[in-house]
N, C-alpha and C. Protein backbone atom coordinates (compact mmCIF):
# COMPACT_ATOMS: atom_id res chain seq x y z
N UNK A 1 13.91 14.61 -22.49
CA UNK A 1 13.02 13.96 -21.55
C UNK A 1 12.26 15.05 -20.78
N UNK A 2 11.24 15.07 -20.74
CA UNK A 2 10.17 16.18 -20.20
C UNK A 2 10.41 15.90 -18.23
N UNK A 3 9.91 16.73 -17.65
CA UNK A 3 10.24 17.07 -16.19
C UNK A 3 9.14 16.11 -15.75
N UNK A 4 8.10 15.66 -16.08
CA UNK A 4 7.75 14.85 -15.38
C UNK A 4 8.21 13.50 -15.41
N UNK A 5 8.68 12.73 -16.61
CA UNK A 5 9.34 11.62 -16.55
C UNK A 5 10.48 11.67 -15.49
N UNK A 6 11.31 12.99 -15.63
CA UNK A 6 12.44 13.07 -15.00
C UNK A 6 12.15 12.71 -13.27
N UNK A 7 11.02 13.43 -12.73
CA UNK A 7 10.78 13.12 -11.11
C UNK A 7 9.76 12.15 -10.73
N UNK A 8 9.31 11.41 -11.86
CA UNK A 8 8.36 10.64 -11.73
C UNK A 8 8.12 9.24 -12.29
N UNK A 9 8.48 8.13 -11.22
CA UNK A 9 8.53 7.03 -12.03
C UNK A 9 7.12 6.35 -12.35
N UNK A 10 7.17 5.33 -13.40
CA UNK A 10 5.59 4.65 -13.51
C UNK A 10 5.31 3.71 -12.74
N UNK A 11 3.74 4.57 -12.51
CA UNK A 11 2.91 3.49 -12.06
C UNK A 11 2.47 2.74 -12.13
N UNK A 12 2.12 1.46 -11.39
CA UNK A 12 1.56 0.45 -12.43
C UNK A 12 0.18 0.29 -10.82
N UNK A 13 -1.12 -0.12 -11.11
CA UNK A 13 -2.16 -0.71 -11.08
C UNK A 13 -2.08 -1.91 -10.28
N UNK A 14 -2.38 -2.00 -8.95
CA UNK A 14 -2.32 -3.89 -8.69
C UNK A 14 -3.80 -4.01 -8.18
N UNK A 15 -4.06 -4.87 -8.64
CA UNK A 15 -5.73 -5.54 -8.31
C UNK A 15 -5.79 -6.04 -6.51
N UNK A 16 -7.12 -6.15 -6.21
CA UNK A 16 -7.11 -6.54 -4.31
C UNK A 16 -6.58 -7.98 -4.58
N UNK A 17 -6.44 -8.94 -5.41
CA UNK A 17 -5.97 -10.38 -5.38
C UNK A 17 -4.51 -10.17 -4.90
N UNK A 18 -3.98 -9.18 -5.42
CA UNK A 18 -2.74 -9.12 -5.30
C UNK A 18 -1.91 -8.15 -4.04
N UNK A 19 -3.05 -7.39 -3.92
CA UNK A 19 -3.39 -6.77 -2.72
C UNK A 19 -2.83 -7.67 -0.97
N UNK A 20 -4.29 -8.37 -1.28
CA UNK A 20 -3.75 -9.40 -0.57
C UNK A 20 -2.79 -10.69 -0.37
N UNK A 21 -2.26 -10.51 -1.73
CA UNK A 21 -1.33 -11.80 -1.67
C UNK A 21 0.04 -10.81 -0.65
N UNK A 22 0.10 -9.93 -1.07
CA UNK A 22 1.33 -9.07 -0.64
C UNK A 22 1.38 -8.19 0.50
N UNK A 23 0.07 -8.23 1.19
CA UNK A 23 0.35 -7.80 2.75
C UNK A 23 -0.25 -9.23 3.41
N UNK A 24 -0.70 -10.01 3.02
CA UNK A 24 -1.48 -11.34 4.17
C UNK A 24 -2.35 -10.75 4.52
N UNK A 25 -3.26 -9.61 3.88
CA UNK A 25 -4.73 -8.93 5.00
C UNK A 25 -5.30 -9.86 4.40
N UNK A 26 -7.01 -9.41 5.24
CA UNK A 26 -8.37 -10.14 4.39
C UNK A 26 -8.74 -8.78 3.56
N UNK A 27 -9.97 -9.66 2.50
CA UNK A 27 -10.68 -7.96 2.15
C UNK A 27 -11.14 -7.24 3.10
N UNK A 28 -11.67 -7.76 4.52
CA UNK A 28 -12.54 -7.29 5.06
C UNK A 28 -11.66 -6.38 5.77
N UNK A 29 -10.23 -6.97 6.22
CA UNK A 29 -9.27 -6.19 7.11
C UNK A 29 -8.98 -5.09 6.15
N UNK A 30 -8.33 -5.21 4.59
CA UNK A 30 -7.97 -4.41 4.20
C UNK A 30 -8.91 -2.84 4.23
N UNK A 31 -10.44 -3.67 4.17
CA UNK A 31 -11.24 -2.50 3.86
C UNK A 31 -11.47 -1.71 4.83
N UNK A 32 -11.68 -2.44 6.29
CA UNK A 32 -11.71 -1.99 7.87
C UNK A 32 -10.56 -0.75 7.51
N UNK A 33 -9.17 -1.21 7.24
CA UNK A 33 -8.24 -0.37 7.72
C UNK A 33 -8.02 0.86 6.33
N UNK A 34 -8.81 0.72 5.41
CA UNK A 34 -8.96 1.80 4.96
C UNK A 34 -10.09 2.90 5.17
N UNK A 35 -11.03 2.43 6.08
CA UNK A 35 -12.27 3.49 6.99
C UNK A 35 -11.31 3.99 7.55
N UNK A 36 -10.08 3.05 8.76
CA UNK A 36 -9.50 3.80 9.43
C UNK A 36 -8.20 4.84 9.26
N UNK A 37 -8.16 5.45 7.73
CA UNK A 37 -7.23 5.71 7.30
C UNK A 37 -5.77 4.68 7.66
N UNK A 38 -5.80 3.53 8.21
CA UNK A 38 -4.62 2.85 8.14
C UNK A 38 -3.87 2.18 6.98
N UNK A 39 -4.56 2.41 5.82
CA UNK A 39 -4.02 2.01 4.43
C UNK A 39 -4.37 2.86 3.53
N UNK A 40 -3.66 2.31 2.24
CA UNK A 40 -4.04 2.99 1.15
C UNK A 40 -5.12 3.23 0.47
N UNK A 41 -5.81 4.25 0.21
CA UNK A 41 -7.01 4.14 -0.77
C UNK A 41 -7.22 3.42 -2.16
N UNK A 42 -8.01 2.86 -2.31
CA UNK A 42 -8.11 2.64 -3.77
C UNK A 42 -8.81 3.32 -4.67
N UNK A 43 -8.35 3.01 -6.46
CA UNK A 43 -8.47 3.88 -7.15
C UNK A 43 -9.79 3.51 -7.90
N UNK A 44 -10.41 4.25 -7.85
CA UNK A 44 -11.94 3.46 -8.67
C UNK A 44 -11.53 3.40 -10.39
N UNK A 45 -11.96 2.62 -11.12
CA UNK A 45 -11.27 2.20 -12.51
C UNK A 45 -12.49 2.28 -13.08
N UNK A 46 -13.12 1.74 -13.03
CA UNK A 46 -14.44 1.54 -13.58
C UNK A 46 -15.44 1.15 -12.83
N UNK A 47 -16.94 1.13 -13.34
CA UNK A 47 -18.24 0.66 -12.45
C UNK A 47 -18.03 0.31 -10.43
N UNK A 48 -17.80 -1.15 -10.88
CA UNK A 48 -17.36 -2.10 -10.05
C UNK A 48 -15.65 -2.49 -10.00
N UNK A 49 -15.06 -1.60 -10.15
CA UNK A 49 -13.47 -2.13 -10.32
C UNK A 49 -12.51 -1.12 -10.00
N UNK A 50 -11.54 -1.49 -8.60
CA UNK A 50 -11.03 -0.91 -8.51
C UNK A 50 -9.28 -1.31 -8.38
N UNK A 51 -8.53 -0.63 -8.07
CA UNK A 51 -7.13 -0.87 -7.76
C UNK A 51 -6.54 0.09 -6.66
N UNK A 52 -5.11 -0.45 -6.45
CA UNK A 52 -4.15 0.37 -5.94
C UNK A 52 -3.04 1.06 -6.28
N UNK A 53 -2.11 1.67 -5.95
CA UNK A 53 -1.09 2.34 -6.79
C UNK A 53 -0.28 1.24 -5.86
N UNK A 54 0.60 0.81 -6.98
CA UNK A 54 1.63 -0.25 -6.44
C UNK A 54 2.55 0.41 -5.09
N UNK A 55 3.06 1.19 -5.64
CA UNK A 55 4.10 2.31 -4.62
C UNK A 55 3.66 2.21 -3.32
N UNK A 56 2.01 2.70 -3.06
CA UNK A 56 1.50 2.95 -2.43
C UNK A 56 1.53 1.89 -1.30
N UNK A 57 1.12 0.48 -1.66
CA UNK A 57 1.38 -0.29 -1.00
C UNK A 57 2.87 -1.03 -0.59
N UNK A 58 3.54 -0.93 -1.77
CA UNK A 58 5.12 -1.31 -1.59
C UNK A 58 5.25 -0.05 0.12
N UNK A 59 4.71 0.86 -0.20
CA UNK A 59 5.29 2.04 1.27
C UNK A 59 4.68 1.30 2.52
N UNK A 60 3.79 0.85 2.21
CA UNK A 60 2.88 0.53 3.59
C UNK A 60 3.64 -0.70 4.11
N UNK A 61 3.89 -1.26 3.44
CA UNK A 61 4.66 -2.60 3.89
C UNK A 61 6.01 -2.14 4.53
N UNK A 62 6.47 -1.70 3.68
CA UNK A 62 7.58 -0.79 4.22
C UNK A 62 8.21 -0.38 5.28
N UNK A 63 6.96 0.33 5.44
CA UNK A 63 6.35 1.39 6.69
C UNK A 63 5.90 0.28 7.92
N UNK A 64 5.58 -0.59 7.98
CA UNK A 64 5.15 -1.83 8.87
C UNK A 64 6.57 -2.19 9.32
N UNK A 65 7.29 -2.62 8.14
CA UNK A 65 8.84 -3.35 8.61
C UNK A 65 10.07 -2.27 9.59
N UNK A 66 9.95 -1.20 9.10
CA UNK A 66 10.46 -0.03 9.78
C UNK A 66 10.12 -0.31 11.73
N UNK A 67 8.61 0.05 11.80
CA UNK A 67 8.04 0.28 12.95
C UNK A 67 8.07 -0.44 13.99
N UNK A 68 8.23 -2.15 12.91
CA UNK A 68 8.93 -3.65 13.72
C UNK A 68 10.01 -3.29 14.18
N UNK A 69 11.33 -2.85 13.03
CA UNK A 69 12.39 -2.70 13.26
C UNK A 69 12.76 -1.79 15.09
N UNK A 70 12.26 -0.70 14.86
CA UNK A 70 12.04 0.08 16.02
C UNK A 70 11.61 -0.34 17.35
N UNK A 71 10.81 -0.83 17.10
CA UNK A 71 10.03 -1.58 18.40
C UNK A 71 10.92 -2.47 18.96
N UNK A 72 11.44 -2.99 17.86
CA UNK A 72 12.73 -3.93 18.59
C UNK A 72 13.47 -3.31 19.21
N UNK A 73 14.29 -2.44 18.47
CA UNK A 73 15.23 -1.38 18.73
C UNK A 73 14.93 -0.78 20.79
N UNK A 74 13.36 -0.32 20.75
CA UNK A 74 13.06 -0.22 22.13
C UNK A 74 13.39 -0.68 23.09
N UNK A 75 12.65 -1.88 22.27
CA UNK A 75 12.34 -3.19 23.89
C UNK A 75 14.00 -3.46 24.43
N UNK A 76 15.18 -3.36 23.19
CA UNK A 76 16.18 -3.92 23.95
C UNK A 76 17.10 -3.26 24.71
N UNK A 77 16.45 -1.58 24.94
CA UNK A 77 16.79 -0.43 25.47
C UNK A 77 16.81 -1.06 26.96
């Protein structure tokens, strides 16, 4: 097995439909918060067509539930 398989799992491609099914943004939010570096970039594919790296967004969500977690963690300080 070559060293990159070994540290590197596959990626797979998710379209903005799915984008948004899996954080609840709009396009318009998603796109707002990628001016504001607050999300992930997307990957240009072709012409008019782009995607995301799944990971990428699996982290962001992630990364949201964490920050909830915490905030809670605060307030009950």
């Amino acid at each position: 097995m070559s060293n990159y398989k070994q540290t590197h799992k596959k990626e797979k491609f998710i379209r903005l439909n799915e984008v948004i099914e899996r954080t609840g943004l709009s396009k318009a939010t998603i796109y707002n918060y990628m001016k504001q570096n607050k999300f992930p970039k997307s990957i240009p594919l072709y012409a008019k067509s782009v995607a995301w790296l799944e990971s990428e967004i699996d982290n962001w969500i992630n990364n949201k539930i964490k920050n909830r977690e915490n905030k809670d963690e605060l307030s009950r300080e």
